[in-house]
Protein backbone atom coordinates (compact mmCIF):
# COMPACT_ATOMS: atom_id res chain seq x y z
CA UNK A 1 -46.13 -29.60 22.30
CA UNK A 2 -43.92 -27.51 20.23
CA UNK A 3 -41.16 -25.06 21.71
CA UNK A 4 -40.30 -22.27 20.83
CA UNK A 5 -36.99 -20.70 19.91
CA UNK A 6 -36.26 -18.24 22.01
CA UNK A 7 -34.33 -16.35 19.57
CA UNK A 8 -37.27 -15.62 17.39
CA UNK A 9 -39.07 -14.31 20.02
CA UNK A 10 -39.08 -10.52 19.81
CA UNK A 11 -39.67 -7.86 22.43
CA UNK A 12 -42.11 -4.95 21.87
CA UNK A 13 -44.51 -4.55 18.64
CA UNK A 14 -42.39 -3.58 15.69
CA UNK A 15 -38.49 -3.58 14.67
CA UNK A 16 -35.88 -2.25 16.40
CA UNK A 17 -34.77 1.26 15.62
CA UNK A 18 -31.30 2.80 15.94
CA UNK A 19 -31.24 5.97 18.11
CA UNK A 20 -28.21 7.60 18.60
CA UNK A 21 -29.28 11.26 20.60
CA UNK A 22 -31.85 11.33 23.10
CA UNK A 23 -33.13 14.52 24.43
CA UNK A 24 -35.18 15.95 27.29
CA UNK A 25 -37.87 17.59 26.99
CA UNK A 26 -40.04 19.72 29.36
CA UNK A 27 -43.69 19.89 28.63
CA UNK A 28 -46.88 21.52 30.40
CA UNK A 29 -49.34 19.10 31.30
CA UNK A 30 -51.61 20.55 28.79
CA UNK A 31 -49.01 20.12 25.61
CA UNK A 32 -48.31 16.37 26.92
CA UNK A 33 -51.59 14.67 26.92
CA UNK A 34 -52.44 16.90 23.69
CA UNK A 35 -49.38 15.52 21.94
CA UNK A 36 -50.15 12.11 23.23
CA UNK A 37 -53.62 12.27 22.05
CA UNK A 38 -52.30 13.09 18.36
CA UNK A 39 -49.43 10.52 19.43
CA UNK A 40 -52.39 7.92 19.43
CA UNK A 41 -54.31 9.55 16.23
CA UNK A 42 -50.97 8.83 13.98
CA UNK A 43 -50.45 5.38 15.88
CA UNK A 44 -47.33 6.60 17.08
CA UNK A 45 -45.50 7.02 20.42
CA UNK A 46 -45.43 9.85 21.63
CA UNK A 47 -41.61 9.98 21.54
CA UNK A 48 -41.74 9.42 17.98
CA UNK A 49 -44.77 11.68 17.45
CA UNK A 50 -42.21 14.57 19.18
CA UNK A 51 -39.37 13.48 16.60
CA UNK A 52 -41.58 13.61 13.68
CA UNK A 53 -43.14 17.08 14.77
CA UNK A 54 -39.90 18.33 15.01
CA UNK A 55 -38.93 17.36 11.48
CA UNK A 56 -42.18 18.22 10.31
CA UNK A 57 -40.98 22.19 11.72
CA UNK A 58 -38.13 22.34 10.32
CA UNK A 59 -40.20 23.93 6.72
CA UNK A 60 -41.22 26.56 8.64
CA UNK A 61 -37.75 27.72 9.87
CA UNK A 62 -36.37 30.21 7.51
CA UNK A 63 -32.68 30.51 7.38
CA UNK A 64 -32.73 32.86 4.64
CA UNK A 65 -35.18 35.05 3.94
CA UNK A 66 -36.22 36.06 0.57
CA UNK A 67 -33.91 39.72 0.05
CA UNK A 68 -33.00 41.99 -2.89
CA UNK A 69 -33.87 45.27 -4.51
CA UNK A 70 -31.99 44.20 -7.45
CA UNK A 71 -31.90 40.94 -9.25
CA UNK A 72 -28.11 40.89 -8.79
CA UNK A 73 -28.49 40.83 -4.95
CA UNK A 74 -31.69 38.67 -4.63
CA UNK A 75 -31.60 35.37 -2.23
CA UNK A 76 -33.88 33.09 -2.66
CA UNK A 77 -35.74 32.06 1.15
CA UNK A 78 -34.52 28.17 2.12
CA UNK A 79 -35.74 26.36 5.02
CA UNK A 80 -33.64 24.58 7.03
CA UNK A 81 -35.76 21.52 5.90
CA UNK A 82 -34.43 22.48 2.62
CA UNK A 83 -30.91 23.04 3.76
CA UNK A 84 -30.79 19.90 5.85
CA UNK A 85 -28.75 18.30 2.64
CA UNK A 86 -25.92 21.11 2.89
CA UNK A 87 -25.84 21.51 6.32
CA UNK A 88 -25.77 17.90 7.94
CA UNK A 89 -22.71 15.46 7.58
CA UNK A 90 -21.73 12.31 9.70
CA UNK A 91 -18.17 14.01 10.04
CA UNK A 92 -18.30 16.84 12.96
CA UNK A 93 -15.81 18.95 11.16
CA UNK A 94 -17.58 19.05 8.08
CA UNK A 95 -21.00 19.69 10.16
CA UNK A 96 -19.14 22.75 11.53
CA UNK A 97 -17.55 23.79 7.66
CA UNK A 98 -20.74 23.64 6.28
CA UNK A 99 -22.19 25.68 9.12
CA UNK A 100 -19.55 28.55 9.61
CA UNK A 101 -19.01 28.79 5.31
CA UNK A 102 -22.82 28.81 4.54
CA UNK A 103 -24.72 30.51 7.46
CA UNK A 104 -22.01 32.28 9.75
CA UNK A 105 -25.45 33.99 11.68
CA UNK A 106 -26.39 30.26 13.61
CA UNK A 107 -23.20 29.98 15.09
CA UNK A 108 -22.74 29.86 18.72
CA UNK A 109 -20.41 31.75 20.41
CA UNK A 110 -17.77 28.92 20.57
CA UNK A 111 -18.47 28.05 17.12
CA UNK A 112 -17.61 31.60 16.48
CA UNK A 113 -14.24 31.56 18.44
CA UNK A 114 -13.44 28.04 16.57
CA UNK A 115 -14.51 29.27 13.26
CA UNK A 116 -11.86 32.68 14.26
CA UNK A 117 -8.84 30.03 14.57
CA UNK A 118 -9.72 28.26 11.28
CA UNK A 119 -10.22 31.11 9.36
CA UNK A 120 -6.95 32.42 10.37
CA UNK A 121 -4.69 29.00 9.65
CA UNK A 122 -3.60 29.22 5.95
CA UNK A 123 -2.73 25.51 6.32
CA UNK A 124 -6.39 24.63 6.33
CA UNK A 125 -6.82 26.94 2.99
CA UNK A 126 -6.23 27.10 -0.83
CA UNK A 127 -4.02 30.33 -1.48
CA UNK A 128 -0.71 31.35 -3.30
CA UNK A 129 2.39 33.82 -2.45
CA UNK A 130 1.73 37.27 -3.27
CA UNK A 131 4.59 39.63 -4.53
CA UNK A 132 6.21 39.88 -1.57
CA UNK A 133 6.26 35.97 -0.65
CA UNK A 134 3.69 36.18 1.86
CA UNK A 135 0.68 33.34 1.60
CA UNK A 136 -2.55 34.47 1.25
CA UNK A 137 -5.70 32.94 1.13
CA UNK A 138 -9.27 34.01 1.32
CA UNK A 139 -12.61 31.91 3.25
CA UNK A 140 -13.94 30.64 0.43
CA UNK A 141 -15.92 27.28 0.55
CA UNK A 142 -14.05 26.24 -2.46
CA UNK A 143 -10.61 26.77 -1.09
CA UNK A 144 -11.20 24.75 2.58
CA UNK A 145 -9.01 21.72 2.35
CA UNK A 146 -11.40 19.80 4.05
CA UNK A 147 -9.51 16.69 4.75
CA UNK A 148 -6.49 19.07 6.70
CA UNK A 149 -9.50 20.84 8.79
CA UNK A 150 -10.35 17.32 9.52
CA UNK A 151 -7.12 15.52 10.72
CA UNK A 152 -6.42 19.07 12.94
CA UNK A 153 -9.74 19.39 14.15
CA UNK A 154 -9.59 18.17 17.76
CA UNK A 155 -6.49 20.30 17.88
CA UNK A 156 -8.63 23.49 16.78
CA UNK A 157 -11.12 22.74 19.31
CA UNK A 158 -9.09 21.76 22.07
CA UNK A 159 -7.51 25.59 21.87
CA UNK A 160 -10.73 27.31 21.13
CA UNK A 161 -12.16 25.56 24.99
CA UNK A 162 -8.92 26.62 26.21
CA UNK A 163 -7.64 23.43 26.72
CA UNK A 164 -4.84 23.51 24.93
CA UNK A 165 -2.11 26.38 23.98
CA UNK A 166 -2.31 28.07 20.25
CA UNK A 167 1.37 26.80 19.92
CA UNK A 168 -0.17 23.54 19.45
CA UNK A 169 -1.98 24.79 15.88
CA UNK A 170 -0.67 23.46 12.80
CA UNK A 171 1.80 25.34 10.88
CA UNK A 172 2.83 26.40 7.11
CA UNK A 173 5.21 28.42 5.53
CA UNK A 174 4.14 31.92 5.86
CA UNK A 175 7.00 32.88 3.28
CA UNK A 176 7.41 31.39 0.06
CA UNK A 177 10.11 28.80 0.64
CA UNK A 178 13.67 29.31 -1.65
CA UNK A 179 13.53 26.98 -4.57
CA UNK A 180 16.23 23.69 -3.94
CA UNK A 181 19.89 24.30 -4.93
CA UNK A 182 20.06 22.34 -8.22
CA UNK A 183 23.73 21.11 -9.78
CA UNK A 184 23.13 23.76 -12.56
CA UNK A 185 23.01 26.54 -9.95
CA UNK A 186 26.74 25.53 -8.97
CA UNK A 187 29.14 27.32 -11.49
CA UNK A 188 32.11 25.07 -12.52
């Protein structure tokens, strides 16, 4: 009689699948055993049936819709289906970027209170001195220095939840600084 390894042996019907958010979900009786009977119909679980109705939704959801009198000021309706590539990263901070530069309406109330402090850190944005040496900046997708918003990120969110002091906030020079004394500047 042959034995088997016990390493091939596999558990459950098909390969293993990474799943890295699991939600609850409240459902009438009703809604259940329909979604389980179109569970079965697809030959899915029901679990996956959910995760693939959801997706399957997400065409219908409108984030923009279609606007303009003019051609100058017409938008073009996207679904967040469509969006999914400009909105989703694996990096939180450039999750929230994306969210707060591109559709400012979705955000939470904390987002919204983060998105204030960022807005207002010219460290985190491209600008230049005006006349009178101040730095200025404006919210522009293109101007986020993406990599600074992610190194201070924790920091941004740990004063937004009030967990930590605005003092902690990273810092830049508000003034243009005064060029370095050279040798040629000395007279002799």
């Amino acid at each position: 009689m042959a034995t088997e390894n016990p390493e091939s042996k596999r558990k459950g019907g098909g390969g293993k699948l990474s799943r890295s958010e699991t939600v609850t979900v409240r459902l009438d009786p009703r809604l259940r055993y329909l979604a389980e009977l179109a569970a079965r119909k697809h030959r899915r679980t029901l679990s996956s049936y959910i995760e693939w109705a959801v997706e399957e939704s997400l065409t219908h959801v409108n984030l923009r819709e279609e606007s303009g009198d003019s051609p100058d000021d017409f938008q073009r309706a996207i679904s967040l289906g469509a969006a999914h590539d400009c909105l989703w990263d694996v990096d939180e901070a450039d999750r929230f970027s994306k969210l707060a530069l591109q559709f400012p309406d979705l955000m939470t109330h904390d987002e919204q209170v983060l998105w204030k402090l960022v807005r207002e850190n010219g460290l985190l944005w491209k600008g230049n001195y005006d006349k009178r040496d101040e730095w200025v900046w404006q919210v522009t997708p293109d101007a986020l220095v993406a990599d600074r918003l992610r190194d201070h990120f924790d920091t941004f969110k740990a004063v937004a939840e009030g967990k930590a002091s605005r003092d902690t906030l990273p810092k830049w020079p508000k003034t243009k600084p005064a060029p370095p004394e050279t040798d040629d500047d000395i007279p002799f």
